[in-house]
PDB file of N, CA and C in Angstrom:
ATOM      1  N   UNK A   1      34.811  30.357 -18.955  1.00  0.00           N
ATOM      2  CA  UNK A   1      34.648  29.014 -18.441  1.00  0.00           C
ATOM      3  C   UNK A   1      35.012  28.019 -19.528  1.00  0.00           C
ATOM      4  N   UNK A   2      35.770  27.003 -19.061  1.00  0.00           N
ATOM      5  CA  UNK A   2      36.030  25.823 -19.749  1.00  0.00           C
ATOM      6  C   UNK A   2      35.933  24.634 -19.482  1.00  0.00           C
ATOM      7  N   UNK A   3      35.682  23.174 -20.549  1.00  0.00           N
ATOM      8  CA  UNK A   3      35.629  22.022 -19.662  1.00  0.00           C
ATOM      9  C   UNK A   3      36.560  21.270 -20.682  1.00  0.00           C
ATOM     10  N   UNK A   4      36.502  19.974 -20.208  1.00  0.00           N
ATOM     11  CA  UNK A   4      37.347  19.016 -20.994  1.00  0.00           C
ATOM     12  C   UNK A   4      36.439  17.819 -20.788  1.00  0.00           C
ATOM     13  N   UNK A   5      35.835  17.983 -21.426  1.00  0.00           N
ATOM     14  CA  UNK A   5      35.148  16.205 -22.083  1.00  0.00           C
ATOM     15  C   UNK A   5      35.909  15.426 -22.046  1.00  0.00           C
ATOM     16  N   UNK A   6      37.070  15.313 -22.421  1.00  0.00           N
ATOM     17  CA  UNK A   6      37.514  14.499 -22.877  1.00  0.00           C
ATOM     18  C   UNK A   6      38.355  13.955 -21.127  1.00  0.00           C
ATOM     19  N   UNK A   7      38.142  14.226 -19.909  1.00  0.00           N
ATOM     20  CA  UNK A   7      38.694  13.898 -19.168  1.00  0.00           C
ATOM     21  C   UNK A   7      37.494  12.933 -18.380  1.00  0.00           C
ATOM     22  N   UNK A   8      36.687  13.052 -18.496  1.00  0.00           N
ATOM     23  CA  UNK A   8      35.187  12.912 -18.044  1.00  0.00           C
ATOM     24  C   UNK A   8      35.829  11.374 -17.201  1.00  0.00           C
ATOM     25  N   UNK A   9      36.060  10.602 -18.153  1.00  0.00           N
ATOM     26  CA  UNK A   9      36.206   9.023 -17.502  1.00  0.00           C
ATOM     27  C   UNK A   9      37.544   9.278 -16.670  1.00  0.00           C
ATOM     28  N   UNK A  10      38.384   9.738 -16.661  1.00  0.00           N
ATOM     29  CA  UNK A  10      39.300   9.627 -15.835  1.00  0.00           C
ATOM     30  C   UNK A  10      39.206  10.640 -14.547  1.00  0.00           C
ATOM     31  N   UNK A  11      38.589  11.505 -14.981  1.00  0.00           N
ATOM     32  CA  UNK A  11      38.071  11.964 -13.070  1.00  0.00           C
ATOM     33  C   UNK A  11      36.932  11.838 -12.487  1.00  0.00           C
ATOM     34  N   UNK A  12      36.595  10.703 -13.189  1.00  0.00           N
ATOM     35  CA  UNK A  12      35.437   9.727 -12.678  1.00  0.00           C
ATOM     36  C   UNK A  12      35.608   8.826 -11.901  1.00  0.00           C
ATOM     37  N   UNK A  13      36.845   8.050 -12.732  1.00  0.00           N
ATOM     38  CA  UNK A  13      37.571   6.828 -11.907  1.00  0.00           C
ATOM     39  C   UNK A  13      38.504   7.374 -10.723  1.00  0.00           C
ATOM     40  N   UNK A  14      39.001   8.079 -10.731  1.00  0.00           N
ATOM     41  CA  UNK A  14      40.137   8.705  -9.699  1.00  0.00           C
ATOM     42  C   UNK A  14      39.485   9.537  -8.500  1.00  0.00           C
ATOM     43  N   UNK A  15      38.086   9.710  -9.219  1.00  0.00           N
ATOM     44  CA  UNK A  15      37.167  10.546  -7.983  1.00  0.00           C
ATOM     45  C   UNK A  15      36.423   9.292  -6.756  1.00  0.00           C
ATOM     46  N   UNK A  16      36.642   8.087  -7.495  1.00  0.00           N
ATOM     47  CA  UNK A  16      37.079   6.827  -6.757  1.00  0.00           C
ATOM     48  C   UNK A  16      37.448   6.540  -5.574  1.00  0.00           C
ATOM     49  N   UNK A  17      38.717   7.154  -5.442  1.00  0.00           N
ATOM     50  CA  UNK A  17      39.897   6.823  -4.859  1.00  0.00           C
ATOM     51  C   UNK A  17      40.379   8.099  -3.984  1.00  0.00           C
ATOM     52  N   UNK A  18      38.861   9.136  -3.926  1.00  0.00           N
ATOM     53  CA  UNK A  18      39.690  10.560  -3.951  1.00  0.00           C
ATOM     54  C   UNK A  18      39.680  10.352  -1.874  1.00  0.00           C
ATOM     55  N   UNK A  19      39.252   9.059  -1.047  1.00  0.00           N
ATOM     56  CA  UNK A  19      39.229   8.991   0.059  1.00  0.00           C
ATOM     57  C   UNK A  19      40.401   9.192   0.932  1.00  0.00           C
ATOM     58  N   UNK A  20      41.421   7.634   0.024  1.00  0.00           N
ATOM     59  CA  UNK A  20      42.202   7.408   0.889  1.00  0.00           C
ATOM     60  C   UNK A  20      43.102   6.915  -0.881  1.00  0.00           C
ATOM     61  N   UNK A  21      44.132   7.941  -1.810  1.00  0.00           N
ATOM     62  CA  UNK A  21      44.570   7.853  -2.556  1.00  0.00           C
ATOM     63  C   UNK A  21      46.167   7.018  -1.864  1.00  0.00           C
ATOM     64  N   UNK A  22      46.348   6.255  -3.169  1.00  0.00           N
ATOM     65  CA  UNK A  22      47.773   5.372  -3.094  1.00  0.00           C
ATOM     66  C   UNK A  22      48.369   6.279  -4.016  1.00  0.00           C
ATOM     67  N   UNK A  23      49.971   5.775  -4.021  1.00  0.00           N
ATOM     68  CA  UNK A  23      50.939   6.651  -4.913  1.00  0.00           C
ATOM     69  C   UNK A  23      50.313   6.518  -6.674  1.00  0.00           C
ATOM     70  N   UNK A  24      49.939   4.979  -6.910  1.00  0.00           N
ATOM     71  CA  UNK A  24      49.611   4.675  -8.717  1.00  0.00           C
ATOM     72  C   UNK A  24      48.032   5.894  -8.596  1.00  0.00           C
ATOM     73  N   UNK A  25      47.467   6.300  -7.782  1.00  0.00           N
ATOM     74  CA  UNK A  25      46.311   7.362  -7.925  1.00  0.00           C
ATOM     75  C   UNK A  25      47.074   8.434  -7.872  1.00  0.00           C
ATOM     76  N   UNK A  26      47.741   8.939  -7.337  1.00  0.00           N
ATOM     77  CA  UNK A  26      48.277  10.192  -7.492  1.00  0.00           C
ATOM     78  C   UNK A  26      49.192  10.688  -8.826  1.00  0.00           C
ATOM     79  N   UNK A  27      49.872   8.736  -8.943  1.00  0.00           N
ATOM     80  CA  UNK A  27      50.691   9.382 -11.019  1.00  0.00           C
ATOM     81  C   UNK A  27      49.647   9.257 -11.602  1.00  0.00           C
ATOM     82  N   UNK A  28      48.544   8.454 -11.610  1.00  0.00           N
ATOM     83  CA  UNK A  28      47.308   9.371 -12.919  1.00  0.00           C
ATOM     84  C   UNK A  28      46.749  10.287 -12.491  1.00  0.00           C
ATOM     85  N   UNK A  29      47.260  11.192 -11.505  1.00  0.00           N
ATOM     86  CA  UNK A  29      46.224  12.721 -11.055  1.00  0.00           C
ATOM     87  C   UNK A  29      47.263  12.969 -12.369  1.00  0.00           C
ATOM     88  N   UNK A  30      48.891  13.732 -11.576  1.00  0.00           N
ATOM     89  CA  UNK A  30      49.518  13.632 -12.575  1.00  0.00           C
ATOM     90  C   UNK A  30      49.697  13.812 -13.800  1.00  0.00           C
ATOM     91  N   UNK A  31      49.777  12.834 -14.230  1.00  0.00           N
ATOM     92  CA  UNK A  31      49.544  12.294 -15.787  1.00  0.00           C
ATOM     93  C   UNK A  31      48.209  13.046 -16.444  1.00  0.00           C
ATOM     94  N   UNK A  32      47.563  13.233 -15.776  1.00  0.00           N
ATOM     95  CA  UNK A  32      45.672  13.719 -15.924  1.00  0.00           C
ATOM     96  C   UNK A  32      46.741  15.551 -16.561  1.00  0.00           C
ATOM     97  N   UNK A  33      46.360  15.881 -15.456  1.00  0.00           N
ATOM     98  CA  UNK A  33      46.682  17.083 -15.174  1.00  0.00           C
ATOM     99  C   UNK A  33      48.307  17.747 -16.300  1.00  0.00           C
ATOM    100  N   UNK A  34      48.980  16.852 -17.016  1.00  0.00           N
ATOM    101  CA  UNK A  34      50.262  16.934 -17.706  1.00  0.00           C
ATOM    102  C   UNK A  34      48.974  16.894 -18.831  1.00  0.00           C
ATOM    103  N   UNK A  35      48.405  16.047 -18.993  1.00  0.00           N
ATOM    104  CA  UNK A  35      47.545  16.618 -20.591  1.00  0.00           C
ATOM    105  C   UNK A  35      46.457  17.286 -20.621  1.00  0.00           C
ATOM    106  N   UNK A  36      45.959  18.114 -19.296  1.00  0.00           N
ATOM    107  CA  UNK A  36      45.418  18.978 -19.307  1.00  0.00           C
ATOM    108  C   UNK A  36      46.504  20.242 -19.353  1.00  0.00           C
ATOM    109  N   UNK A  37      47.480  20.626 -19.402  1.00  0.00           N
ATOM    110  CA  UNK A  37      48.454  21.329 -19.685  1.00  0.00           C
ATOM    111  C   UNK A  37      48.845  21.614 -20.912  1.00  0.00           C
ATOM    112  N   UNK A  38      48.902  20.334 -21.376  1.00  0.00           N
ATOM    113  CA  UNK A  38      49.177  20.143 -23.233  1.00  0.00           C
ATOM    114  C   UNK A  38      48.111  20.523 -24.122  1.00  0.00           C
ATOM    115  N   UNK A  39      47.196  20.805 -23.333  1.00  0.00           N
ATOM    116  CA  UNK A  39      45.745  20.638 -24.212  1.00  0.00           C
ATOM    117  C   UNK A  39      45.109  21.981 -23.824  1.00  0.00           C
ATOM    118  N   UNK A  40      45.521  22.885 -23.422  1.00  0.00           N
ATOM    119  CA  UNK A  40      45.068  24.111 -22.867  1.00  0.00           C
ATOM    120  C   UNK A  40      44.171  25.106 -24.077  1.00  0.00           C
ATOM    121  N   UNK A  41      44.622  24.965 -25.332  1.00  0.00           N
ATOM    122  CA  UNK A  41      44.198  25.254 -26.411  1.00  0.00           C
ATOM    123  C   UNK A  41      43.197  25.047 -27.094  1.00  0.00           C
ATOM    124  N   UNK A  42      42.860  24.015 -26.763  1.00  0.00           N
ATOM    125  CA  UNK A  42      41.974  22.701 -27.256  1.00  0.00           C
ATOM    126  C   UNK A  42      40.005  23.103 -26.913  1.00  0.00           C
ATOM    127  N   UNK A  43      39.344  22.926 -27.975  1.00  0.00           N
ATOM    128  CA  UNK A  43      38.206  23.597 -27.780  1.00  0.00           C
ATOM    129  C   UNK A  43      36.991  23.135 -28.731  1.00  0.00           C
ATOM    130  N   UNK A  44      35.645  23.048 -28.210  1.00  0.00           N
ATOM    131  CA  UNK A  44      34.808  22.486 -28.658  1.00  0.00           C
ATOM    132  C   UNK A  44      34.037  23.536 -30.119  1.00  0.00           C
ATOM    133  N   UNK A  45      34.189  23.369 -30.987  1.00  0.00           N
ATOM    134  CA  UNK A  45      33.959  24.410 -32.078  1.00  0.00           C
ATOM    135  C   UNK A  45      32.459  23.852 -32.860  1.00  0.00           C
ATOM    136  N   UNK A  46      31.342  25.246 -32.718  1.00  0.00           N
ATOM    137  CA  UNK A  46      30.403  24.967 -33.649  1.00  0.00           C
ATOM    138  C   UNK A  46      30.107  26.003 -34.633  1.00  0.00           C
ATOM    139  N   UNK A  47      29.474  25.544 -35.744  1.00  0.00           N
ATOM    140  CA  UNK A  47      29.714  26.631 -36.876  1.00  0.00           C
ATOM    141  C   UNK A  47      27.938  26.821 -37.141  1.00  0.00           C
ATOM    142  N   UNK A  48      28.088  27.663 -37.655  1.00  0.00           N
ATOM    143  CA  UNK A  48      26.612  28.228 -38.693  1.00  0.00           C
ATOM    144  C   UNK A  48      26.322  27.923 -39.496  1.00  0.00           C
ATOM    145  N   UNK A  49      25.076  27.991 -39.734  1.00  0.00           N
ATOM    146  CA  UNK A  49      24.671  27.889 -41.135  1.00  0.00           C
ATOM    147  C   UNK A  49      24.960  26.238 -41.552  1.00  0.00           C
ATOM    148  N   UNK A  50      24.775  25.304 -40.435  1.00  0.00           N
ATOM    149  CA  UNK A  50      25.614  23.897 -41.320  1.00  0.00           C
ATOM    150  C   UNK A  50      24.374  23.000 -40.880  1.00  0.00           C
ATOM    151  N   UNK A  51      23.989  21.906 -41.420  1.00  0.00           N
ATOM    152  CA  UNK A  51      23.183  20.698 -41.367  1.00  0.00           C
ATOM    153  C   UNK A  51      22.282  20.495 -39.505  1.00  0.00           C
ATOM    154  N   UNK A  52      23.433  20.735 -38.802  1.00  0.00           N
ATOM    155  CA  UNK A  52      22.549  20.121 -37.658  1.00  0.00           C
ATOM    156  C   UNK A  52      22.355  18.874 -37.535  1.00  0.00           C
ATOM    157  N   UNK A  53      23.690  18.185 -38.315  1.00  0.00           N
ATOM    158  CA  UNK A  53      23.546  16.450 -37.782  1.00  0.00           C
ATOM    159  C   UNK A  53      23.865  16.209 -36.793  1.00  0.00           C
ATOM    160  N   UNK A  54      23.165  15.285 -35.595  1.00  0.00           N
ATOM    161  CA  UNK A  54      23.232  14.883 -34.253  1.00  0.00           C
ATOM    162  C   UNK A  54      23.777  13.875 -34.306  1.00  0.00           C
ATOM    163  N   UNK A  55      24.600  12.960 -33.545  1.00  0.00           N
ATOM    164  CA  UNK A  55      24.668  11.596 -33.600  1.00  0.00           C
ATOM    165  C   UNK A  55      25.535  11.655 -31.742  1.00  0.00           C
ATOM    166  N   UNK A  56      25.738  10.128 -31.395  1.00  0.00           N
ATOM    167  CA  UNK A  56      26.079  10.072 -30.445  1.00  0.00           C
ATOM    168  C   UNK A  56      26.864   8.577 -30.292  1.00  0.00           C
ATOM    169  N   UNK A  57      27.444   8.237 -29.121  1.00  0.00           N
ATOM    170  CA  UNK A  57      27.854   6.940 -28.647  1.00  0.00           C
ATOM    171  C   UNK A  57      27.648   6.768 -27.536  1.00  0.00           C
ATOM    172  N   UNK A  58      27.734   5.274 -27.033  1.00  0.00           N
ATOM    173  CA  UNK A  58      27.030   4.734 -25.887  1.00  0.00           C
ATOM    174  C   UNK A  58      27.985   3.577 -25.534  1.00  0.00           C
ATOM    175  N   UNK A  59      28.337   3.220 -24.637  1.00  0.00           N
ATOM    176  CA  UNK A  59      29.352   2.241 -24.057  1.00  0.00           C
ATOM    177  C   UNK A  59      29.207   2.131 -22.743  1.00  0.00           C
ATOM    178  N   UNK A  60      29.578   0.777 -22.042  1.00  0.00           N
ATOM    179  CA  UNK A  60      30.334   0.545 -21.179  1.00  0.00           C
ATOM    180  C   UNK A  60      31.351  -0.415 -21.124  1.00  0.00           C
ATOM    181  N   UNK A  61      31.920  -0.855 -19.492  1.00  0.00           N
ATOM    182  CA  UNK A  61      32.817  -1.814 -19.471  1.00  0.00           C
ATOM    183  C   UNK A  61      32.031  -3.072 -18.611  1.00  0.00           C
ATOM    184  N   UNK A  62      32.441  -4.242 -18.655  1.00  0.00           N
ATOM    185  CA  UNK A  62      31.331  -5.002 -18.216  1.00  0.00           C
ATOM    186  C   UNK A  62      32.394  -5.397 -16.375  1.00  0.00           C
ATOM    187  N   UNK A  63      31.631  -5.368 -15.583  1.00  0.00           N
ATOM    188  CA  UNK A  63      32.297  -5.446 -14.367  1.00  0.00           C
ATOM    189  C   UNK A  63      33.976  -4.813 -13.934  1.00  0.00           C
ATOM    190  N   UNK A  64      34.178  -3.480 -14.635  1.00  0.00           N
ATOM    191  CA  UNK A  64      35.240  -3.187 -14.384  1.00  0.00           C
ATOM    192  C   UNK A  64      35.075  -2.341 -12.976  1.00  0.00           C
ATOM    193  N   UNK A  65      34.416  -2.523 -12.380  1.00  0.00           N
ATOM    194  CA  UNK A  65      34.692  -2.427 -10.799  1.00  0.00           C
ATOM    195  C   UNK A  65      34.937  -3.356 -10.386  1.00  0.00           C
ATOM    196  N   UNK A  66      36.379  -4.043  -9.735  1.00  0.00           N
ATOM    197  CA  UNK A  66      36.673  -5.346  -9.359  1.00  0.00           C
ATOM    198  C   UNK A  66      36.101  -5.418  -8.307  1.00  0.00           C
ATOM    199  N   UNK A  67      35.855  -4.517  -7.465  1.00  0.00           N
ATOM    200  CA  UNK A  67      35.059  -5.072  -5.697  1.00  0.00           C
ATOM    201  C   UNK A  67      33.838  -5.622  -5.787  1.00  0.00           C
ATOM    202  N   UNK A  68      33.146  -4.028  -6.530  1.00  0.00           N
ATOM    203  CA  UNK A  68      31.967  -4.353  -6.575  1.00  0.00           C
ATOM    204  C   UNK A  68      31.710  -4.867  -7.419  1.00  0.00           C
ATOM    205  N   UNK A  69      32.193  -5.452  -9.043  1.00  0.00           N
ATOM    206  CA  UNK A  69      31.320  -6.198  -9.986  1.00  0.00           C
ATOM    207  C   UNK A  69      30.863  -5.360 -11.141  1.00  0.00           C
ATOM    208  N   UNK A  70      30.403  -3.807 -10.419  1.00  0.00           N
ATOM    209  CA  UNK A  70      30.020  -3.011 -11.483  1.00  0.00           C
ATOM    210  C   UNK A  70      30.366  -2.402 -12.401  1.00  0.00           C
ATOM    211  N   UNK A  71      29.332  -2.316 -13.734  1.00  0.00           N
ATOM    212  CA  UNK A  71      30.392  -1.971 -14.858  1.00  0.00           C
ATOM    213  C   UNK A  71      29.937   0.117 -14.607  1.00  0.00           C
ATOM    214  N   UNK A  72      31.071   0.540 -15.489  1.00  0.00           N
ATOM    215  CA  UNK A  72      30.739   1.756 -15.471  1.00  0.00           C
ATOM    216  C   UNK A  72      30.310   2.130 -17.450  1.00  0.00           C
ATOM    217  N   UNK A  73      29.238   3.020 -17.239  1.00  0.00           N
ATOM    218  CA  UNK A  73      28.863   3.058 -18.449  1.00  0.00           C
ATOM    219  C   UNK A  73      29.219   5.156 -18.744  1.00  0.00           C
ATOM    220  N   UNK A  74      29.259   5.515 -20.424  1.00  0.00           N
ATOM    221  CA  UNK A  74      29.065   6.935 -20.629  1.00  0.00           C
ATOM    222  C   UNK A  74      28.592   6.644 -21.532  1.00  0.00           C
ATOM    223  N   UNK A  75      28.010   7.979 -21.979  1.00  0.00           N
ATOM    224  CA  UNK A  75      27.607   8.419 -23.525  1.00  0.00           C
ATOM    225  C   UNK A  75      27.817   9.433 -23.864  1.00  0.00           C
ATOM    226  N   UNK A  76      27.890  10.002 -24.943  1.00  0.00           N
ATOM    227  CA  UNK A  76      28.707  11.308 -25.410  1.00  0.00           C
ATOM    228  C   UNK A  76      27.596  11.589 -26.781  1.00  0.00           C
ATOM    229  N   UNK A  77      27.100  13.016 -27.017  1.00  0.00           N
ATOM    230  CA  UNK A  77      25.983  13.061 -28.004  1.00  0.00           C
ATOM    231  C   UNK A  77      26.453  14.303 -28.580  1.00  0.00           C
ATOM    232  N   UNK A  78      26.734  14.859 -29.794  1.00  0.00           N
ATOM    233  CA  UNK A  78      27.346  15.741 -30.631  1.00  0.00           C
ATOM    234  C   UNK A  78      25.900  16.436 -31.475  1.00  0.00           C
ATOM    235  N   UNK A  79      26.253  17.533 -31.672  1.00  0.00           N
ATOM    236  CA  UNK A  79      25.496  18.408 -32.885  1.00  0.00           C
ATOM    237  C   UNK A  79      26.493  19.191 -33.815  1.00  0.00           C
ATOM    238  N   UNK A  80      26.190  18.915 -34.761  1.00  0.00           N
ATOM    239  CA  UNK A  80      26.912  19.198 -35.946  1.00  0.00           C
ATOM    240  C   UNK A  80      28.671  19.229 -35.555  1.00  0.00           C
ATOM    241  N   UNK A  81      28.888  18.499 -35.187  1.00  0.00           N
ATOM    242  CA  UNK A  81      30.467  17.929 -34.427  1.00  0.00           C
ATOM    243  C   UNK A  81      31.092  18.704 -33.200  1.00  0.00           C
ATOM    244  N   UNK A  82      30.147  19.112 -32.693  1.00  0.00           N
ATOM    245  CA  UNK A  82      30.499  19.763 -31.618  1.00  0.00           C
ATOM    246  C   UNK A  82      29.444  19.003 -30.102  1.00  0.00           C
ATOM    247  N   UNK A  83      30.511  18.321 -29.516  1.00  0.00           N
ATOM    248  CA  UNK A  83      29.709  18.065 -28.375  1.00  0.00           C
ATOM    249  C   UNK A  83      28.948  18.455 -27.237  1.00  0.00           C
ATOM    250  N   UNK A  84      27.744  18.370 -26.882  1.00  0.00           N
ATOM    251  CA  UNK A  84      26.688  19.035 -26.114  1.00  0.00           C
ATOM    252  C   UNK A  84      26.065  18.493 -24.947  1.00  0.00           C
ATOM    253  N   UNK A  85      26.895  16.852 -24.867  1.00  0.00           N
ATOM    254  CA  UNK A  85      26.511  16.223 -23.635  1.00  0.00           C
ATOM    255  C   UNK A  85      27.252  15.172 -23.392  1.00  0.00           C
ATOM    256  N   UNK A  86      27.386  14.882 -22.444  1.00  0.00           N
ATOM    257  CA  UNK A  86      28.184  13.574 -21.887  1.00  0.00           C
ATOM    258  C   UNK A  86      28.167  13.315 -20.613  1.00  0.00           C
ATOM    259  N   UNK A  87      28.201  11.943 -19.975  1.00  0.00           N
ATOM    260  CA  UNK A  87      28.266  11.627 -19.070  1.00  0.00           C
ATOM    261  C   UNK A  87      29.232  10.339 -18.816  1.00  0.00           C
ATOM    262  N   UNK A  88      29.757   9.759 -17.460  1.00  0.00           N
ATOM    263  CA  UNK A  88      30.476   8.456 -17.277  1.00  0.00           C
ATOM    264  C   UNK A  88      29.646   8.211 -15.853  1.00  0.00           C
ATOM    265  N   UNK A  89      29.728   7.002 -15.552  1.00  0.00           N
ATOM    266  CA  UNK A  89      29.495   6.915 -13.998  1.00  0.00           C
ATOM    267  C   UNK A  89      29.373   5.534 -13.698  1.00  0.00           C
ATOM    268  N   UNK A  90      29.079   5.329 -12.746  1.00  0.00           N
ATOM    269  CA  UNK A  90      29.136   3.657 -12.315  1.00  0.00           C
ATOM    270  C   UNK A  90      27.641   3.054 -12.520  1.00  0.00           C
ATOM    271  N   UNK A  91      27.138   1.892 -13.025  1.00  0.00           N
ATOM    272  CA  UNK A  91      26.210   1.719 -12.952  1.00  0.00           C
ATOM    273  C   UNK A  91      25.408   1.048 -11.709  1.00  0.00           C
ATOM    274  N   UNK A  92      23.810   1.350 -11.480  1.00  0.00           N
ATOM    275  CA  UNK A  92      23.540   0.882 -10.119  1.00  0.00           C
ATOM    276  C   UNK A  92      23.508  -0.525 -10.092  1.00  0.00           C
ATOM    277  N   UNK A  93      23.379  -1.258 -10.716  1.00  0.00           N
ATOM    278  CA  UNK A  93      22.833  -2.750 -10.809  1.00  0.00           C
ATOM    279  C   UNK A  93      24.165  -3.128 -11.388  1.00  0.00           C
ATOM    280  N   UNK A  94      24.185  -4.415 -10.826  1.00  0.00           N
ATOM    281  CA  UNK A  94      25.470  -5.534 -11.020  1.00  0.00           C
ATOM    282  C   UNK A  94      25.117  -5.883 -12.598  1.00  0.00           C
ATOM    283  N   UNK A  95      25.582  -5.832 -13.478  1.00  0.00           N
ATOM    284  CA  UNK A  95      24.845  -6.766 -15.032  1.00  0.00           C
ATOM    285  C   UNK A  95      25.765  -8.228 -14.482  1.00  0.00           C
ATOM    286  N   UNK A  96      24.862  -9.181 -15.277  1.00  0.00           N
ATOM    287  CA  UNK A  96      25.459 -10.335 -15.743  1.00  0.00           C
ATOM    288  C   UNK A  96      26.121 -10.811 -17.110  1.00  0.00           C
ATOM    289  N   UNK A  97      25.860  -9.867 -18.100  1.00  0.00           N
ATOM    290  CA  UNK A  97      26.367 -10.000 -18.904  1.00  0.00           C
ATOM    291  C   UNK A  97      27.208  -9.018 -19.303  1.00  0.00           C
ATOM    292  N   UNK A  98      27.903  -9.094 -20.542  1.00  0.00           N
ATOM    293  CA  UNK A  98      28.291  -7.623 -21.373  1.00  0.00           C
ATOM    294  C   UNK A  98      27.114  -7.293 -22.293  1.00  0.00           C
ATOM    295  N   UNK A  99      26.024  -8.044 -22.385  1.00  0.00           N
ATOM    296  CA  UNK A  99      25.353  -7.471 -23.543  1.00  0.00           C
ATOM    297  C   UNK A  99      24.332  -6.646 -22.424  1.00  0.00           C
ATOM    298  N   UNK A 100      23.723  -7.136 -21.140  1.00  0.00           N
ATOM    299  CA  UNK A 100      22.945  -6.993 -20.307  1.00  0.00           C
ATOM    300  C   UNK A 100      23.609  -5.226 -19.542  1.00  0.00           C
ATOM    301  N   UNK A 101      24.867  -5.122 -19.527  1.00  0.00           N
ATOM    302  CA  UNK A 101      26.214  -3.942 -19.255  1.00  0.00           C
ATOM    303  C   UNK A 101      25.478  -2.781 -20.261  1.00  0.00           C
ATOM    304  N   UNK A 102      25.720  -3.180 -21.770  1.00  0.00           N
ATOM    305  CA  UNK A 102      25.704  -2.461 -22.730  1.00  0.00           C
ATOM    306  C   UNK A 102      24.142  -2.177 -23.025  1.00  0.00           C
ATOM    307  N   UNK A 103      22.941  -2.921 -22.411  1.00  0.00           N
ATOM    308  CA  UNK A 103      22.036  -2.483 -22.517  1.00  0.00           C
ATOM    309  C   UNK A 103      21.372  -1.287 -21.704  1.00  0.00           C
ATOM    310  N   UNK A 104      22.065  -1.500 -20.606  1.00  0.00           N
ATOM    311  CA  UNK A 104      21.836  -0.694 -19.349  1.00  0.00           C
ATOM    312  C   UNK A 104      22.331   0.595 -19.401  1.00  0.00           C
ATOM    313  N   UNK A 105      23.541   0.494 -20.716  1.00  0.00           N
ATOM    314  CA  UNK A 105      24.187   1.791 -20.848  1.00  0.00           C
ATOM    315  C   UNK A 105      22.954   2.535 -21.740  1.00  0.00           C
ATOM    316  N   UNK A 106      22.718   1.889 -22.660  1.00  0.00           N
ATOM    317  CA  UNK A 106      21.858   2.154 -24.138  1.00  0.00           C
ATOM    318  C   UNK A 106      20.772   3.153 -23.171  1.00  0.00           C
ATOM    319  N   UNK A 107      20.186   1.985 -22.253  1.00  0.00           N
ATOM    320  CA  UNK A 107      18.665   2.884 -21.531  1.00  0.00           C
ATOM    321  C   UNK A 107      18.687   3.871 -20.937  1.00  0.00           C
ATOM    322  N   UNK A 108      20.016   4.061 -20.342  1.00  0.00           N
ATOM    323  CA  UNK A 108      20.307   5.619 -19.258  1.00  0.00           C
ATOM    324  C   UNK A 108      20.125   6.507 -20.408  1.00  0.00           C
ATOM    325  N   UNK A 109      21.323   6.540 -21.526  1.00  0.00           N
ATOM    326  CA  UNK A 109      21.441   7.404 -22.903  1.00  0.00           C
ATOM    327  C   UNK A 109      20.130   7.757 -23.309  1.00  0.00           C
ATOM    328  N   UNK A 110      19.328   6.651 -23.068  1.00  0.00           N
ATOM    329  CA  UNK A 110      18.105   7.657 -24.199  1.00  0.00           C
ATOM    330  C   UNK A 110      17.150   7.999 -23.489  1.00  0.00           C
TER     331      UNK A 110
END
């Protein structure tokens, strides 16, 4: 079994659209799927015997859902540089701000 983190936000957004897709949704399936090809190799590596430093990031975008207003937020949390969690998704509540966006992201994360 394998995953790709690193696709997380883009078949998030495209899982969107997965109703009633237009042609610009189908060139970023596409496009998706051409660097999941390139990247077939590509793999989350943890080692032994090493520190066990954790750290993580937290973001969103502030109303980049144009209909609805809503921003979509992820976070991504690593152990000793190997990642162990992540998420993207839309948030439930409209923010009014970007700081009000980025707080909402902060509170899901922890």
């Amino acid at each position: 079994m394998a995953t790709h983190p690193d696709l997380f936000y883009t078949v998030n957004l495209l899982s969107r659209f997965a109703h009633n897709p237009r042609q610009a949704h189908w060139n970023a399936l596409k496009h998706a799927l051409s660097y999941v090809k390139r990247t077939l190799d590509y793999g989350i590596t943890y080692f032994r015997n090493s520190s066990l430093r954790s750290f993580g990031y937290v973001n969103s975008d502030y109303a980049g859902d144009v209909d609805g207003r809503k921003s979509t937020e992820g976070h991504m949390f690593f152990v000793d540089g190997g990642l162990v969690s992540w998420t993207s998704k839309c948030q439930e509540t409209v923010a009014l701000s970007t700081v009000e966006a980025e707080y909402m992201a902060f509170t899901q994360a922890t």
